[in-house]
N, C-alpha and C. Protein backbone atom coordinates (compact mmCIF):
# COMPACT_ATOMS: atom_id res chain seq x y z
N UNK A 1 120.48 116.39 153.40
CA UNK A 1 121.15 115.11 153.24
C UNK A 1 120.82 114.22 154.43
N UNK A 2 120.52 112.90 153.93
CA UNK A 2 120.30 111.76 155.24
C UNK A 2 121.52 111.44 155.79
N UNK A 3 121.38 111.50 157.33
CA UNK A 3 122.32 110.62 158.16
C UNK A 3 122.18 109.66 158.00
N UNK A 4 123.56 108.94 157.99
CA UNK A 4 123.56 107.50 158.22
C UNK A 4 123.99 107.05 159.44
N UNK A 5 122.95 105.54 159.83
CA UNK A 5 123.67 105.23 161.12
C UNK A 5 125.23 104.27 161.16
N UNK A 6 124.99 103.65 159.99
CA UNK A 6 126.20 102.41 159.66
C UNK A 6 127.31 102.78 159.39
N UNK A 7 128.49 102.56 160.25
CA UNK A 7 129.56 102.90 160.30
C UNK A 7 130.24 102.71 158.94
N UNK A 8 131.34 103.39 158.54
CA UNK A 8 131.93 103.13 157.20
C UNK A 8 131.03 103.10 156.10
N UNK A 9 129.82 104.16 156.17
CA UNK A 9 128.96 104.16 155.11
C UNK A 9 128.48 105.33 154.58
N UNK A 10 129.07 106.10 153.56
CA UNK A 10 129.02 107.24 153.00
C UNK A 10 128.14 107.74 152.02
N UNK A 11 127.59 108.99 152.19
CA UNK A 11 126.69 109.20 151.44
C UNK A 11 126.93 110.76 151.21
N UNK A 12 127.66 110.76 149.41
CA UNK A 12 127.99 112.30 149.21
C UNK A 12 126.85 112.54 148.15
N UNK A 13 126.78 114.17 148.29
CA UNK A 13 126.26 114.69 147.41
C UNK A 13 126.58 114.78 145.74
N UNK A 14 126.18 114.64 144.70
CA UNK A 14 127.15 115.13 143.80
C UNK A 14 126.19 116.10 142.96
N UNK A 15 127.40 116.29 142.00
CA UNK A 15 126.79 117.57 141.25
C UNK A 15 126.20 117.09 140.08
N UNK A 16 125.49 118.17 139.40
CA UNK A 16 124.79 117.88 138.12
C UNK A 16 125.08 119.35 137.25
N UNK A 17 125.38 119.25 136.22
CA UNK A 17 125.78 120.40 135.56
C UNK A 17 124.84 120.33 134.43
N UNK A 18 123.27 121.36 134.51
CA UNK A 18 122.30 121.29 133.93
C UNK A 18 122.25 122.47 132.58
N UNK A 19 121.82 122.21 131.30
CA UNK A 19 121.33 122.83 130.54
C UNK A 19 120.32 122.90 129.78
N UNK A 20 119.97 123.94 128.74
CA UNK A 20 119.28 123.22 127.76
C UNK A 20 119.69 122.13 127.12
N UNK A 21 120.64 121.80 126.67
CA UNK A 21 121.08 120.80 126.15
C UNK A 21 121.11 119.57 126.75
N UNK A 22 120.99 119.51 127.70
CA UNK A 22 121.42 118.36 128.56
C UNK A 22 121.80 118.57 129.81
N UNK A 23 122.36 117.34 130.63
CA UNK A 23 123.08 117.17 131.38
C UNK A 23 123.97 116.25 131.69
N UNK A 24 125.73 116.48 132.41
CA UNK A 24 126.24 116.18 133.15
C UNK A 24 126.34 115.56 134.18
N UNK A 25 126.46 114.32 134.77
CA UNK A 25 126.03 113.88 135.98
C UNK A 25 127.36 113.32 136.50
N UNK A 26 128.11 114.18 137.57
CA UNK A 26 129.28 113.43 138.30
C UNK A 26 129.07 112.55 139.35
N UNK A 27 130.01 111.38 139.50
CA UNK A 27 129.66 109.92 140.11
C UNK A 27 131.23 109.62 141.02
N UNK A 28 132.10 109.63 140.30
CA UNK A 28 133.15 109.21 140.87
C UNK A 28 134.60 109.34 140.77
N UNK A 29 135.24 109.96 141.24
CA UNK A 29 136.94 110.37 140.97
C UNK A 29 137.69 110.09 141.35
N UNK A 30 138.77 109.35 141.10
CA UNK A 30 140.10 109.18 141.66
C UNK A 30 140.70 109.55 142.47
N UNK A 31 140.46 110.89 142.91
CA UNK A 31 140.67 111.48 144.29
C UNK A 31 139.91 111.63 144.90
N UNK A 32 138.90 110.85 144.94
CA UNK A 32 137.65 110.77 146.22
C UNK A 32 138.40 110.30 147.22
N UNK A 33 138.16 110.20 148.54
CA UNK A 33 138.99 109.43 150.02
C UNK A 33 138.04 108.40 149.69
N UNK A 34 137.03 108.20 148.77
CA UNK A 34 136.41 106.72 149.25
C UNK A 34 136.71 105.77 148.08
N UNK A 35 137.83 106.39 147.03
CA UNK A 35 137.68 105.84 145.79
C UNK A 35 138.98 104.69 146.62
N UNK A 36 138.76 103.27 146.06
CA UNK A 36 139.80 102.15 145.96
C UNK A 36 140.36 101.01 144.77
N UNK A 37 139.93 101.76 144.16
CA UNK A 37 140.65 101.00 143.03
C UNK A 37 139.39 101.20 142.23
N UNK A 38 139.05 100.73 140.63
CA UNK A 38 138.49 99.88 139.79
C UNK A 38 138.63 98.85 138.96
N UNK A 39 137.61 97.63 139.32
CA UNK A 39 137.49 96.68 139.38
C UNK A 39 136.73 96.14 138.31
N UNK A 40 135.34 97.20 137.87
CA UNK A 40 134.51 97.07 137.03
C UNK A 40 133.22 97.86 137.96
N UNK A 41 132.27 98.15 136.52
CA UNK A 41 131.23 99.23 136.38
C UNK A 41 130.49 98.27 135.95
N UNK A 42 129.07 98.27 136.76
CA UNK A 42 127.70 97.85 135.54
C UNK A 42 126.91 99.10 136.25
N UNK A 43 125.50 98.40 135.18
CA UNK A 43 124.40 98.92 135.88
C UNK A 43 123.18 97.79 135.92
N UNK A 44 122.50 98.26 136.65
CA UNK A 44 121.19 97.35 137.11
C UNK A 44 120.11 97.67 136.60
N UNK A 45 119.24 97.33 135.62
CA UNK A 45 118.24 98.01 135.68
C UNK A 45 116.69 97.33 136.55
N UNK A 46 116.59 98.05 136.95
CA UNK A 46 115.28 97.42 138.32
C UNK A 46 113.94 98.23 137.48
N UNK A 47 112.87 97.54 137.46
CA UNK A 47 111.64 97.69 137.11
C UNK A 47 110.89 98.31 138.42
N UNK A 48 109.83 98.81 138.02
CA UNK A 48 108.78 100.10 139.07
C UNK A 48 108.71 98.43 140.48
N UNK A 49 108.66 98.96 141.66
CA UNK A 49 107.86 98.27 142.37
C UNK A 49 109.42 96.87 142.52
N UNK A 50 109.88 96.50 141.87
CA UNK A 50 111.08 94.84 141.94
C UNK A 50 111.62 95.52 142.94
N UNK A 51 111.63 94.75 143.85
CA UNK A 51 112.75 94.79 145.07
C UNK A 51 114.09 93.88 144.56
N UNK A 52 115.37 93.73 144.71
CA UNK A 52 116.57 93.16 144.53
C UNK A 52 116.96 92.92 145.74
N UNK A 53 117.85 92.10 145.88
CA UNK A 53 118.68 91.64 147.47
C UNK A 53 117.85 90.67 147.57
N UNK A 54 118.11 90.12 149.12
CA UNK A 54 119.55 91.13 150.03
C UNK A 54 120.87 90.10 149.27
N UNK A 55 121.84 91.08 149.53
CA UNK A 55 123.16 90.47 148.72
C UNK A 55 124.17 91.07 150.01
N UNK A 56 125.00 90.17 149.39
CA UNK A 56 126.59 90.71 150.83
C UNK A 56 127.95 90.45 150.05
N UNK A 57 128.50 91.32 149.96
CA UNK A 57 130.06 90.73 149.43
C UNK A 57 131.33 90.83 150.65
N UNK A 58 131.88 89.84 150.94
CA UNK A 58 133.43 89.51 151.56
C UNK A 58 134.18 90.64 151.30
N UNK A 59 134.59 90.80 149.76
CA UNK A 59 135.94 92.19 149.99
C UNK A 59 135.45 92.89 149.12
N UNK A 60 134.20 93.23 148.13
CA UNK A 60 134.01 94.30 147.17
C UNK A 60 133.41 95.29 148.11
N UNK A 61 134.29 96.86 147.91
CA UNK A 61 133.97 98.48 148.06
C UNK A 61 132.97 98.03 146.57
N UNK A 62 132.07 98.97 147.40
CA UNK A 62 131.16 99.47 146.15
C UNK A 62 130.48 101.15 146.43
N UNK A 63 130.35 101.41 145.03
CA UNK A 63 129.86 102.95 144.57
C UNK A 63 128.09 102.94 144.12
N UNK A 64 127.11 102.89 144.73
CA UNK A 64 126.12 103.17 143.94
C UNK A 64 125.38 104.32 144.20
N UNK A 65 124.89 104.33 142.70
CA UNK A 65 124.74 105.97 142.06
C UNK A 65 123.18 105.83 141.21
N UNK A 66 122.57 106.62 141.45
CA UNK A 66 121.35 106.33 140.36
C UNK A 66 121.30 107.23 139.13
N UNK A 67 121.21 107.03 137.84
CA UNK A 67 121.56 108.35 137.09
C UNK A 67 120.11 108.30 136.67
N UNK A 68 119.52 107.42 136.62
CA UNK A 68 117.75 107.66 136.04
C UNK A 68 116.94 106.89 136.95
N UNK A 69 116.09 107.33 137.22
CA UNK A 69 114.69 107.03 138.44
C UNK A 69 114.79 107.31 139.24
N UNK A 70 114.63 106.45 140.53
CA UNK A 70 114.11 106.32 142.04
C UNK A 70 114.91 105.12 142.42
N UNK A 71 115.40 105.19 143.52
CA UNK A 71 115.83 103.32 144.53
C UNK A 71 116.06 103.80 145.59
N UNK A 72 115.49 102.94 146.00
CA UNK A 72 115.59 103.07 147.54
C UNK A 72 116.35 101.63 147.99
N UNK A 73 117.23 102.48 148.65
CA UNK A 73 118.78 100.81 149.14
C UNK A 73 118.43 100.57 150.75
N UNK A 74 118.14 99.51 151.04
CA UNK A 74 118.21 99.33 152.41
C UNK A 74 119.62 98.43 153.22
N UNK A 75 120.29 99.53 153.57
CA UNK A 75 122.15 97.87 154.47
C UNK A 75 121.36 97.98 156.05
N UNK A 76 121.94 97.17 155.74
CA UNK A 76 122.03 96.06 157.58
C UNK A 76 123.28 95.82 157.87
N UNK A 77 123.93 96.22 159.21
CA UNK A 77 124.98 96.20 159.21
C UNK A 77 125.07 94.56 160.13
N UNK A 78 125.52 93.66 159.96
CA UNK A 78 125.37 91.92 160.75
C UNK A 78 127.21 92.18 161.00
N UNK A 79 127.60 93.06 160.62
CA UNK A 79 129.42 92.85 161.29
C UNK A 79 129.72 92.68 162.55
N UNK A 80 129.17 91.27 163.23
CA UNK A 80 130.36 91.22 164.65
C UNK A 80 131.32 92.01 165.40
N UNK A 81 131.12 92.67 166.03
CA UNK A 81 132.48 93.59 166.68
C UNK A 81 131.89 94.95 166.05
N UNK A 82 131.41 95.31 165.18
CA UNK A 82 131.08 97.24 164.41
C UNK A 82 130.00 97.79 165.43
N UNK A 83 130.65 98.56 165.71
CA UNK A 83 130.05 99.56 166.63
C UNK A 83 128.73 100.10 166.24
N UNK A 84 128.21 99.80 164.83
CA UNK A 84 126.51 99.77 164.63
C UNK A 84 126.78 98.50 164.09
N UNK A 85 126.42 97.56 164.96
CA UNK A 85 126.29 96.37 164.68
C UNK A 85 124.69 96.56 165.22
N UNK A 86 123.73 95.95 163.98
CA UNK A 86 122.17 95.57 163.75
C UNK A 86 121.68 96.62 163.29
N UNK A 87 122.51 98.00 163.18
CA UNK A 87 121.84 99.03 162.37
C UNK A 87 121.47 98.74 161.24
N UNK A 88 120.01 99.53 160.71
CA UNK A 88 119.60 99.63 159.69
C UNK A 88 119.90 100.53 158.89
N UNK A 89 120.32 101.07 157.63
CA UNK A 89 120.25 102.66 157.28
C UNK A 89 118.91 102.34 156.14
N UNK A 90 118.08 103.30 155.63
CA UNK A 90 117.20 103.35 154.45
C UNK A 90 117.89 104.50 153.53
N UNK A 91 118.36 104.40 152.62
CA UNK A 91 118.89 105.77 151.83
C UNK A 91 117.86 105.85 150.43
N UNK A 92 117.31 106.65 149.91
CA UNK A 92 116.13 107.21 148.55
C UNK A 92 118.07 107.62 147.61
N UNK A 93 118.16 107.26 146.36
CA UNK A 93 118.78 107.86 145.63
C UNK A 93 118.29 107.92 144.58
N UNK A 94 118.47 108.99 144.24
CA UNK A 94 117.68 109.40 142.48
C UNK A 94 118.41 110.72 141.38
N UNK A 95 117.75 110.82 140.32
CA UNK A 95 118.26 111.70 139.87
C UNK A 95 118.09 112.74 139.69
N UNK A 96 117.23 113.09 140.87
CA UNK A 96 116.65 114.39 140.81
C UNK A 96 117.14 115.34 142.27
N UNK A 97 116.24 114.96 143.35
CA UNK A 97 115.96 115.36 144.61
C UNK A 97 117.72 115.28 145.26
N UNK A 98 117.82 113.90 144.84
CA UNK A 98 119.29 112.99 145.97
C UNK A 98 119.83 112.25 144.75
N UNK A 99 120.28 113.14 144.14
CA UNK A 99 121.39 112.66 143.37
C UNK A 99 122.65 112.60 143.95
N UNK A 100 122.75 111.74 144.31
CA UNK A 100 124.24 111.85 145.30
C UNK A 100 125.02 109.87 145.32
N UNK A 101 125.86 109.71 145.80
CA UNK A 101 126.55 108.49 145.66
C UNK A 101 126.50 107.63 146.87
N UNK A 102 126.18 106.27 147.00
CA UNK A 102 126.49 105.78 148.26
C UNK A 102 127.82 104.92 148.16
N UNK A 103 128.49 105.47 148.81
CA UNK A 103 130.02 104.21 149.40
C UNK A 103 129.56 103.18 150.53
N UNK A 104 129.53 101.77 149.71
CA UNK A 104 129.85 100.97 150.83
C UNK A 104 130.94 99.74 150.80
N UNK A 105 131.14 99.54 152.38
CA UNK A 105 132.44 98.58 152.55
C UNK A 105 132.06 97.39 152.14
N UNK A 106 132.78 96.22 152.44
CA UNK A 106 132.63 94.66 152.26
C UNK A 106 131.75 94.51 154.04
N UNK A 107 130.93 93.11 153.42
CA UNK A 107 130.36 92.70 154.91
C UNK A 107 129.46 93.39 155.44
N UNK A 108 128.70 94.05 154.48
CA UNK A 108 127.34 94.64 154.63
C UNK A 108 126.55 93.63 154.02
N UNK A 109 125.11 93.51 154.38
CA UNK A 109 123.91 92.99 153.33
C UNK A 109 123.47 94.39 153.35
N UNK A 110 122.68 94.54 151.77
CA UNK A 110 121.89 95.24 151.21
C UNK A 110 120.98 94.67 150.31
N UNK A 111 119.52 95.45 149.94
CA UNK A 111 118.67 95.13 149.70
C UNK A 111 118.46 95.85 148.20
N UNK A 112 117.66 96.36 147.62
CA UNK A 112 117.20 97.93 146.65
C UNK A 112 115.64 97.92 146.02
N UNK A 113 114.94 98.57 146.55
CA UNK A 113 113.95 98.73 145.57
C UNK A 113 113.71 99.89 144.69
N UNK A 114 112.97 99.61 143.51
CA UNK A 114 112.47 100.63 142.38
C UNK A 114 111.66 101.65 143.02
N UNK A 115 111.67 102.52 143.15
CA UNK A 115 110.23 103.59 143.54
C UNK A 115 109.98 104.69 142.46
N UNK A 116 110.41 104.37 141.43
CA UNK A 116 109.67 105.70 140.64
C UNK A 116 108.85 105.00 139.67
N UNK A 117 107.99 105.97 138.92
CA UNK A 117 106.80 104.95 137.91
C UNK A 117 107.39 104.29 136.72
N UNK A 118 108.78 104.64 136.04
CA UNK A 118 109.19 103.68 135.49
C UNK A 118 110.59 102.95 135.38
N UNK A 119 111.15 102.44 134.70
CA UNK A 119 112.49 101.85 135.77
C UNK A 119 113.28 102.90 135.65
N UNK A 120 114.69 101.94 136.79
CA UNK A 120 115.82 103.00 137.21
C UNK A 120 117.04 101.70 136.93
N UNK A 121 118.23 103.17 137.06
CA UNK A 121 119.29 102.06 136.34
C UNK A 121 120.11 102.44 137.56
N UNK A 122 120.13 101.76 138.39
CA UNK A 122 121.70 101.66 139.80
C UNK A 122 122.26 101.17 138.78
N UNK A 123 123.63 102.41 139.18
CA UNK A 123 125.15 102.36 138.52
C UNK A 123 125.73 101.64 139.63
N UNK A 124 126.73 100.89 139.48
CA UNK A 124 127.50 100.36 140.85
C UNK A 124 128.99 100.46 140.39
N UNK A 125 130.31 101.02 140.79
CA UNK A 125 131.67 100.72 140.36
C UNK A 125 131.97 100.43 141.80
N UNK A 126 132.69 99.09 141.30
CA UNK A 126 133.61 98.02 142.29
C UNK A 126 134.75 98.09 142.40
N UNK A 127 135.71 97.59 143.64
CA UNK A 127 136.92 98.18 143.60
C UNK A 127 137.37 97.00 143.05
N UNK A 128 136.80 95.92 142.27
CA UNK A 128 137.95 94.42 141.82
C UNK A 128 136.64 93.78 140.83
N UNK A 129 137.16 93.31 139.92
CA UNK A 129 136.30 92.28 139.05
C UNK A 129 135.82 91.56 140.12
N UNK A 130 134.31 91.06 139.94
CA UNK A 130 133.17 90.44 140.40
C UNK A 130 133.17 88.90 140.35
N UNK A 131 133.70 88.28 141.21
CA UNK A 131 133.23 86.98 141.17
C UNK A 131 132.42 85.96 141.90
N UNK A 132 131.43 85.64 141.49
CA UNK A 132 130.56 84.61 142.20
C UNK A 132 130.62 84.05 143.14
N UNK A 133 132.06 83.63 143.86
CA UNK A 133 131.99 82.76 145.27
C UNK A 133 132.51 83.90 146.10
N UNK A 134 132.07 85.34 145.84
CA UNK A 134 132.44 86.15 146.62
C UNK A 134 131.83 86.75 147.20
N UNK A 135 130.20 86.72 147.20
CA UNK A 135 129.28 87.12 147.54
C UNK A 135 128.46 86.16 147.90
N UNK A 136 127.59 86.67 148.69
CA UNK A 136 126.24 85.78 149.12
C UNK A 136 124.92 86.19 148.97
N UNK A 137 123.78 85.26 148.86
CA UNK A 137 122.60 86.56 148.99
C UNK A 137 121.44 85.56 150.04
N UNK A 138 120.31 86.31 150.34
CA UNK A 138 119.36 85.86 151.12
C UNK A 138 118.17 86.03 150.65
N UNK A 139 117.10 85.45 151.01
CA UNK A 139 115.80 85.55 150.23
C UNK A 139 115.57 87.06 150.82
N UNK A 140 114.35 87.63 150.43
CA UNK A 140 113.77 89.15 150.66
C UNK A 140 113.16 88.32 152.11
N UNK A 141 112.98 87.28 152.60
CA UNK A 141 111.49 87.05 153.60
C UNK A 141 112.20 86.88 154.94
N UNK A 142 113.49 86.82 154.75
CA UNK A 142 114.68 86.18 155.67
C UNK A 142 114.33 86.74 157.27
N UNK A 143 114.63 85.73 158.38
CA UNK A 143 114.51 86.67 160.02
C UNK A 143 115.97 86.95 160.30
N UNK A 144 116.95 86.83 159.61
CA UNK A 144 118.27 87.08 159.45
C UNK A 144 118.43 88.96 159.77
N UNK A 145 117.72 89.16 159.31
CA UNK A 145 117.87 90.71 158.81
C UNK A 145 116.37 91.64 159.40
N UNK A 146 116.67 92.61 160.11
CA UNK A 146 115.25 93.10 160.84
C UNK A 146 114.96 94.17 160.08
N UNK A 147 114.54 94.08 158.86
CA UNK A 147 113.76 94.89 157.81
C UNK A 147 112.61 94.16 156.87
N UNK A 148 111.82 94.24 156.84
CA UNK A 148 111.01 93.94 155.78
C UNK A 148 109.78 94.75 154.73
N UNK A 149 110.32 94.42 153.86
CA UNK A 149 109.86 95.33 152.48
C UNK A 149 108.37 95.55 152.29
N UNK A 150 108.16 96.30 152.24
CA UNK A 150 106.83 96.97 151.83
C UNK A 150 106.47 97.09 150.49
């Protein structure tokens, strides 16, 4: 499992309960310590190679989970006063290798790109319905943010 450097930023393992038949893929429970409410569930679907971001939300907790492909999420932590303040983290989530969940707080930017050969669907559950003047986003080319995409 990857360390993270960004404070208040979690990254659990989860399980997969495999058969012939199929599979099971657990994401998120009510008695998680990181669960805070729900707000609403989508998913994203990102094409091979599309980078997304960078985006930032004010007060949405968010859950993302990959249940099919490859993404690779890049946060920047820009929080004034946070003790990894300018950290970068890079986290790979997928549904294979690192099937596992990322928790993050409000007042992060994050980024996401596709890395497997065909698309992937980031699951995201929010702790509050989603509204538009609650978030912000930045171009991918930005000097705001000391990462740039490959």
């Amino acid at each position: 499992m990857e360390s993270l450097k960004i404070h208040d930023l979690s990254l659990v393992r989860l399980k997969q309960i495999v058969d012939p038949r199929g599979a099971v893929y657990h994401y998120l429970k009510a008695d998680d310590p990181n669960f805070r409410g729900f707000g609403e569930a989508y998913y994203s679907k990102v094409n091979p190679g599309v980078i997304k971001g960078w985006k930032y939300h004010h007060e949405l907790f968010q859950h993302f989970c990959v249940p099919f492909g490859a993404i690779e999420i890049v946060v920047y932590d820009g929080r004034e006063g946070s003790a990894t303040y300018g950290a970068v983290d890079k986290v790979l989530l997928n549904d294979n290798s690192h099937y596992s969940r990322l928790s993050m707080p409000p007042k992060l930017w994050y980024s996401f790109k596709c890395v497997s050969e065909e698309f992937s669907l980031l699951a995201n559950i929010i702790d509050q319905a989603h509204r538009p003047d609650e978030s912000e986003v930045l171009s991918l080319d930005t000097n705001i943010i000391p990462y740039e995409w490959h």
